[in-house]
N, C-alpha and C. Protein backbone atom coordinates (compact mmCIF):
# COMPACT_ATOMS: atom_id res chain seq x y z
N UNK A 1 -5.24 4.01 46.75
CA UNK A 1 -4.83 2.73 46.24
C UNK A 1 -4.68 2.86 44.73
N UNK A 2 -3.54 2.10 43.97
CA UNK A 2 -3.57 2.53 42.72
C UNK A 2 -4.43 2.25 41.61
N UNK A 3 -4.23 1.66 40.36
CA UNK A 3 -5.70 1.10 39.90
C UNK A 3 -6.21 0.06 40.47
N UNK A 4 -7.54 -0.23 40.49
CA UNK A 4 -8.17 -1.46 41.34
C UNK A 4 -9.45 -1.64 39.87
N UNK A 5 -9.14 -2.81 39.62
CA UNK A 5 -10.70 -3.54 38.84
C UNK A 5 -11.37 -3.81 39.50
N UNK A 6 -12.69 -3.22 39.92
CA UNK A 6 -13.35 -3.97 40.56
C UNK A 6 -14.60 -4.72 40.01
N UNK A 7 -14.41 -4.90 38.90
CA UNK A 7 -14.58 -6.01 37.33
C UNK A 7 -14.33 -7.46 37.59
N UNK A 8 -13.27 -7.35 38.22
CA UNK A 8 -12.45 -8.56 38.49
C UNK A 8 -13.23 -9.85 39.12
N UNK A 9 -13.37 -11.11 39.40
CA UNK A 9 -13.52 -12.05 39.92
C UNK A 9 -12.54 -11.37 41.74
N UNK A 10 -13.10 -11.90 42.29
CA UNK A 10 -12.81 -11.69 43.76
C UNK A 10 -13.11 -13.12 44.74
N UNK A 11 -12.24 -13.31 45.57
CA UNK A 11 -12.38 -14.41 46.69
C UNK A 11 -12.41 -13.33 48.21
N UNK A 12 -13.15 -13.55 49.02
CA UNK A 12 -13.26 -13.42 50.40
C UNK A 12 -13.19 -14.09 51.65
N UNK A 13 -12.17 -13.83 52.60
CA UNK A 13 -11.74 -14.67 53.51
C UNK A 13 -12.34 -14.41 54.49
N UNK A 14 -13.06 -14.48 55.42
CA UNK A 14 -13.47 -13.21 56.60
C UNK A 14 -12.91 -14.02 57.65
N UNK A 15 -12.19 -12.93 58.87
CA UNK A 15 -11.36 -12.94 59.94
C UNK A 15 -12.40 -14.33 60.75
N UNK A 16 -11.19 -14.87 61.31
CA UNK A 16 -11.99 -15.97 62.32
C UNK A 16 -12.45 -14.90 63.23
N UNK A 17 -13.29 -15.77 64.41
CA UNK A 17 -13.85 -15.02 65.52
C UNK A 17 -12.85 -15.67 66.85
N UNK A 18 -12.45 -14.63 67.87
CA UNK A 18 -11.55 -15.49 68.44
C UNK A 18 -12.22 -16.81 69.56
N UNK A 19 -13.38 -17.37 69.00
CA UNK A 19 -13.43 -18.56 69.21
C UNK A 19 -13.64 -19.52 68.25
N UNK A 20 -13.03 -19.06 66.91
CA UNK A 20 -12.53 -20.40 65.57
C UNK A 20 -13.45 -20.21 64.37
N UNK A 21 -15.26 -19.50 64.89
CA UNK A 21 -15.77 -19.77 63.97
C UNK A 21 -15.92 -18.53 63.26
N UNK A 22 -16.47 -18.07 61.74
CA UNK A 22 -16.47 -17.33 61.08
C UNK A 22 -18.07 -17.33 60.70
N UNK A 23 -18.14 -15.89 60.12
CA UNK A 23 -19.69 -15.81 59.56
C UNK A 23 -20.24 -16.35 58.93
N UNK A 24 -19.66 -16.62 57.64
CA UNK A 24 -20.06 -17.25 56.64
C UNK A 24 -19.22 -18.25 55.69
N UNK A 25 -17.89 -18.48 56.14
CA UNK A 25 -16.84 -18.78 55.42
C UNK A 25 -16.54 -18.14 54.10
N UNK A 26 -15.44 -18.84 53.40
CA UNK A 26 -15.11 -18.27 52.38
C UNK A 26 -16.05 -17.92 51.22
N UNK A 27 -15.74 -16.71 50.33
CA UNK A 27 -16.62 -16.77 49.51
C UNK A 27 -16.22 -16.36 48.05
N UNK A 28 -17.22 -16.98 47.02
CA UNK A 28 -16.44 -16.46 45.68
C UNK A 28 -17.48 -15.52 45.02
N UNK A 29 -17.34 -14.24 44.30
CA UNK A 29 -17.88 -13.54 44.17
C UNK A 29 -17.48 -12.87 42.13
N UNK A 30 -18.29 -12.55 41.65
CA UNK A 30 -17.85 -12.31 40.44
C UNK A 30 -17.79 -11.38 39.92
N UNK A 31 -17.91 -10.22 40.76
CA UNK A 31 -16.82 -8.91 41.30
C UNK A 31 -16.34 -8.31 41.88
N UNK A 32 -15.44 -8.16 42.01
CA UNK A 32 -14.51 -7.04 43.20
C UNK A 32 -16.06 -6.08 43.94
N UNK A 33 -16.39 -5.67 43.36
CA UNK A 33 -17.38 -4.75 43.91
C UNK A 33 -18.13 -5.26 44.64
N UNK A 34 -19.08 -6.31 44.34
CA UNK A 34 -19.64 -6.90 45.32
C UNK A 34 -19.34 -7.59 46.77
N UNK A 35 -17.58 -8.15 46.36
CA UNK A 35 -16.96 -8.83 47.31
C UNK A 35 -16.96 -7.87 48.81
N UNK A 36 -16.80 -6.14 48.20
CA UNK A 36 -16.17 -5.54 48.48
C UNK A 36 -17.69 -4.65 49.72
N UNK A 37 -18.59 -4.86 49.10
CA UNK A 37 -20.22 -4.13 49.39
C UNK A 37 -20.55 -5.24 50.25
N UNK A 38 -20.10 -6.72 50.38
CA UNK A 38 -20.63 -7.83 51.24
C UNK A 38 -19.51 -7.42 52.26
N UNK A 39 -18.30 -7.03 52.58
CA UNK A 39 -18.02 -7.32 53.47
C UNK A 39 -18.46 -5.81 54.27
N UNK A 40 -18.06 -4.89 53.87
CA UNK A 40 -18.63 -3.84 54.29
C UNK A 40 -20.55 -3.58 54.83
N UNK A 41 -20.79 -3.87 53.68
CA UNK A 41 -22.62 -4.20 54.31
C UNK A 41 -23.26 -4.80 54.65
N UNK A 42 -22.12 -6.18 54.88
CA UNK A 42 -23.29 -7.62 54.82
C UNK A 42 -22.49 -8.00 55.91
N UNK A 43 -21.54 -8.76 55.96
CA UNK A 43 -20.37 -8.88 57.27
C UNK A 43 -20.60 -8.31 58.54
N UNK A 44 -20.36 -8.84 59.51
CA UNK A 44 -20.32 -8.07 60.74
C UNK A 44 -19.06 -7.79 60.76
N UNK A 45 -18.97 -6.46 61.33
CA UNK A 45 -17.66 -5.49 61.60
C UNK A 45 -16.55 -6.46 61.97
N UNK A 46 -16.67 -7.29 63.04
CA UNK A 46 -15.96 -7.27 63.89
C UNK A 46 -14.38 -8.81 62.91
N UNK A 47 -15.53 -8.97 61.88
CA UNK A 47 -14.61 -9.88 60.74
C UNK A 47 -13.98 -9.06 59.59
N UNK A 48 -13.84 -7.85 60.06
CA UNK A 48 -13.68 -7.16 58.88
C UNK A 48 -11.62 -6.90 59.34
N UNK A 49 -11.36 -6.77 60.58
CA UNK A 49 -10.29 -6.45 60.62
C UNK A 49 -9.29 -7.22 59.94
N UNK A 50 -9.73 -8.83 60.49
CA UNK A 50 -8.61 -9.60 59.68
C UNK A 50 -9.07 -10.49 58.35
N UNK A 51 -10.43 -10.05 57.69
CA UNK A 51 -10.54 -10.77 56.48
C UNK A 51 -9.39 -10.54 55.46
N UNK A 52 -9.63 -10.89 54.23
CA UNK A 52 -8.52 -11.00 53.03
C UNK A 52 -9.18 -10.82 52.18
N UNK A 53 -8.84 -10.34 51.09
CA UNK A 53 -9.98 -10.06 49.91
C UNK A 53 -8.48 -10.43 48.90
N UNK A 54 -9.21 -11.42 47.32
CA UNK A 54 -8.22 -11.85 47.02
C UNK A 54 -8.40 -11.63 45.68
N UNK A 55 -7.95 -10.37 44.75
CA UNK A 55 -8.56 -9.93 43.51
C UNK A 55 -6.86 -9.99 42.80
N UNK A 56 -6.72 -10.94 41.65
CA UNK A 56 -6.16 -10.77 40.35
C UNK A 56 -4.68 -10.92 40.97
N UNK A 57 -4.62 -11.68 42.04
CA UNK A 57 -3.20 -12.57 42.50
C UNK A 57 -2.75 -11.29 43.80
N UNK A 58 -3.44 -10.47 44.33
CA UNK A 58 -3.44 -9.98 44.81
C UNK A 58 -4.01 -9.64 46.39
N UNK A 59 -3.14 -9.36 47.40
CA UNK A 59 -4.16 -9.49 48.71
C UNK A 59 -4.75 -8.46 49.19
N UNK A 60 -5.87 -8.39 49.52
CA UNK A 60 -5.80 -6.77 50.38
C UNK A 60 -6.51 -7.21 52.07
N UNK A 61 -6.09 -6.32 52.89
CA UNK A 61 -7.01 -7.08 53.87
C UNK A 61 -7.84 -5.66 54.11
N UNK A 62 -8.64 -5.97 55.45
CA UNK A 62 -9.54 -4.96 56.16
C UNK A 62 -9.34 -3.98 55.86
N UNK A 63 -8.13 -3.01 56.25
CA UNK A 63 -8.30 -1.74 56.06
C UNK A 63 -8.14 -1.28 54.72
N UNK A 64 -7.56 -1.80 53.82
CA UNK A 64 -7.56 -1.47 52.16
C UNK A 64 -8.74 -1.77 51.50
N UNK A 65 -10.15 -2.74 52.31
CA UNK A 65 -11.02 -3.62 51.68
C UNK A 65 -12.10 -2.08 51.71
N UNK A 66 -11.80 -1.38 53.40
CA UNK A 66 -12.64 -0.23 53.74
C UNK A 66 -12.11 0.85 52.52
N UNK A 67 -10.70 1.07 52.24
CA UNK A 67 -10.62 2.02 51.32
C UNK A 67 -10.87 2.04 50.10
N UNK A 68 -11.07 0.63 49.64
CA UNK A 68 -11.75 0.43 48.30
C UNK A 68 -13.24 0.97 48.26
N UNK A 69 -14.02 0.72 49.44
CA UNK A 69 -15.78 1.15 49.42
C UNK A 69 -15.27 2.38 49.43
N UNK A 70 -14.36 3.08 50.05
CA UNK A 70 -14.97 4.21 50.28
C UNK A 70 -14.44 5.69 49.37
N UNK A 71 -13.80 4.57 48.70
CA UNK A 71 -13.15 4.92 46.94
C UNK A 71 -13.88 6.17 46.75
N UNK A 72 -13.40 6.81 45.45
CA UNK A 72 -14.37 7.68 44.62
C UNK A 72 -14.76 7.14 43.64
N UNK A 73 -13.45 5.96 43.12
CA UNK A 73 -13.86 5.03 42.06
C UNK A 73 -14.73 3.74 41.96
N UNK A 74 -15.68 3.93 43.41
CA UNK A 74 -16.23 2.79 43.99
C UNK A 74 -17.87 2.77 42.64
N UNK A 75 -17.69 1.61 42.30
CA UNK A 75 -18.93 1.49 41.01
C UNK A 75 -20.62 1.19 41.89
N UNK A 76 -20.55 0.83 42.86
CA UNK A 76 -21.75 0.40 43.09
C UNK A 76 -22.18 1.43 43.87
N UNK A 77 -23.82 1.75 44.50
CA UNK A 77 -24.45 2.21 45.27
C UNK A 77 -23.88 1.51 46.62
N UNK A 78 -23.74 2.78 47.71
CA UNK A 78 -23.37 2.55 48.97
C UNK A 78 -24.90 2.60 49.56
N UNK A 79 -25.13 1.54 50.98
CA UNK A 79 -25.55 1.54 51.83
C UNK A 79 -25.78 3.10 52.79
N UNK A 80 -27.11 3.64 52.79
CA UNK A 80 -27.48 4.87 53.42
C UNK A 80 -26.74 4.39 54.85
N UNK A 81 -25.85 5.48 55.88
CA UNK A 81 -25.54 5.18 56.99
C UNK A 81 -27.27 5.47 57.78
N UNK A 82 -27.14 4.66 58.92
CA UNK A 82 -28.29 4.67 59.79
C UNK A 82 -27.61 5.35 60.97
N UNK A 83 -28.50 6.24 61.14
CA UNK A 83 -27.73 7.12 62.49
C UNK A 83 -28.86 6.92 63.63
């Protein structure tokens, strides 16, 4: 992905569930990074396909939201995987 601030102010949409309701609804966050570490670590998976992440007039959804965490340029500490 090309440059990404993840500095930035960020909004989060997370995917309905296909019976209407959502996890947590929308959310505002006061960085990309965090927006980005909640949906990935905090979110259940299954809202991750069709959320929206909404940084600096810009959309990204699910699968760009996963390639931002899993960045090299990703600023925050990742979540240890649990195997």
């Amino acid at each position: 992905m090309a440059t990404f601030d993840y500095g930035s102010p960020a909004d989060l949409f997370p995917a309905r569930s296909p019976k209407g309701g959502r996890p947590a609804g929308y959310r505002r966050f006061d960085t990309a990074a965090e927006a980005v570490r909640y949906a990935i670590e905090e979110m259940p998976e299954q809202f991750l396909s069709g959320a929206i992440l909404e940084v600096d007039d810009r959309r990204i959804d699910g699968a760009g939201i996963r390639d931002l965490y899993d960045s090299a340029d990703y600023p925050l500490a990742r979540k240890p995987i649990q195997r």
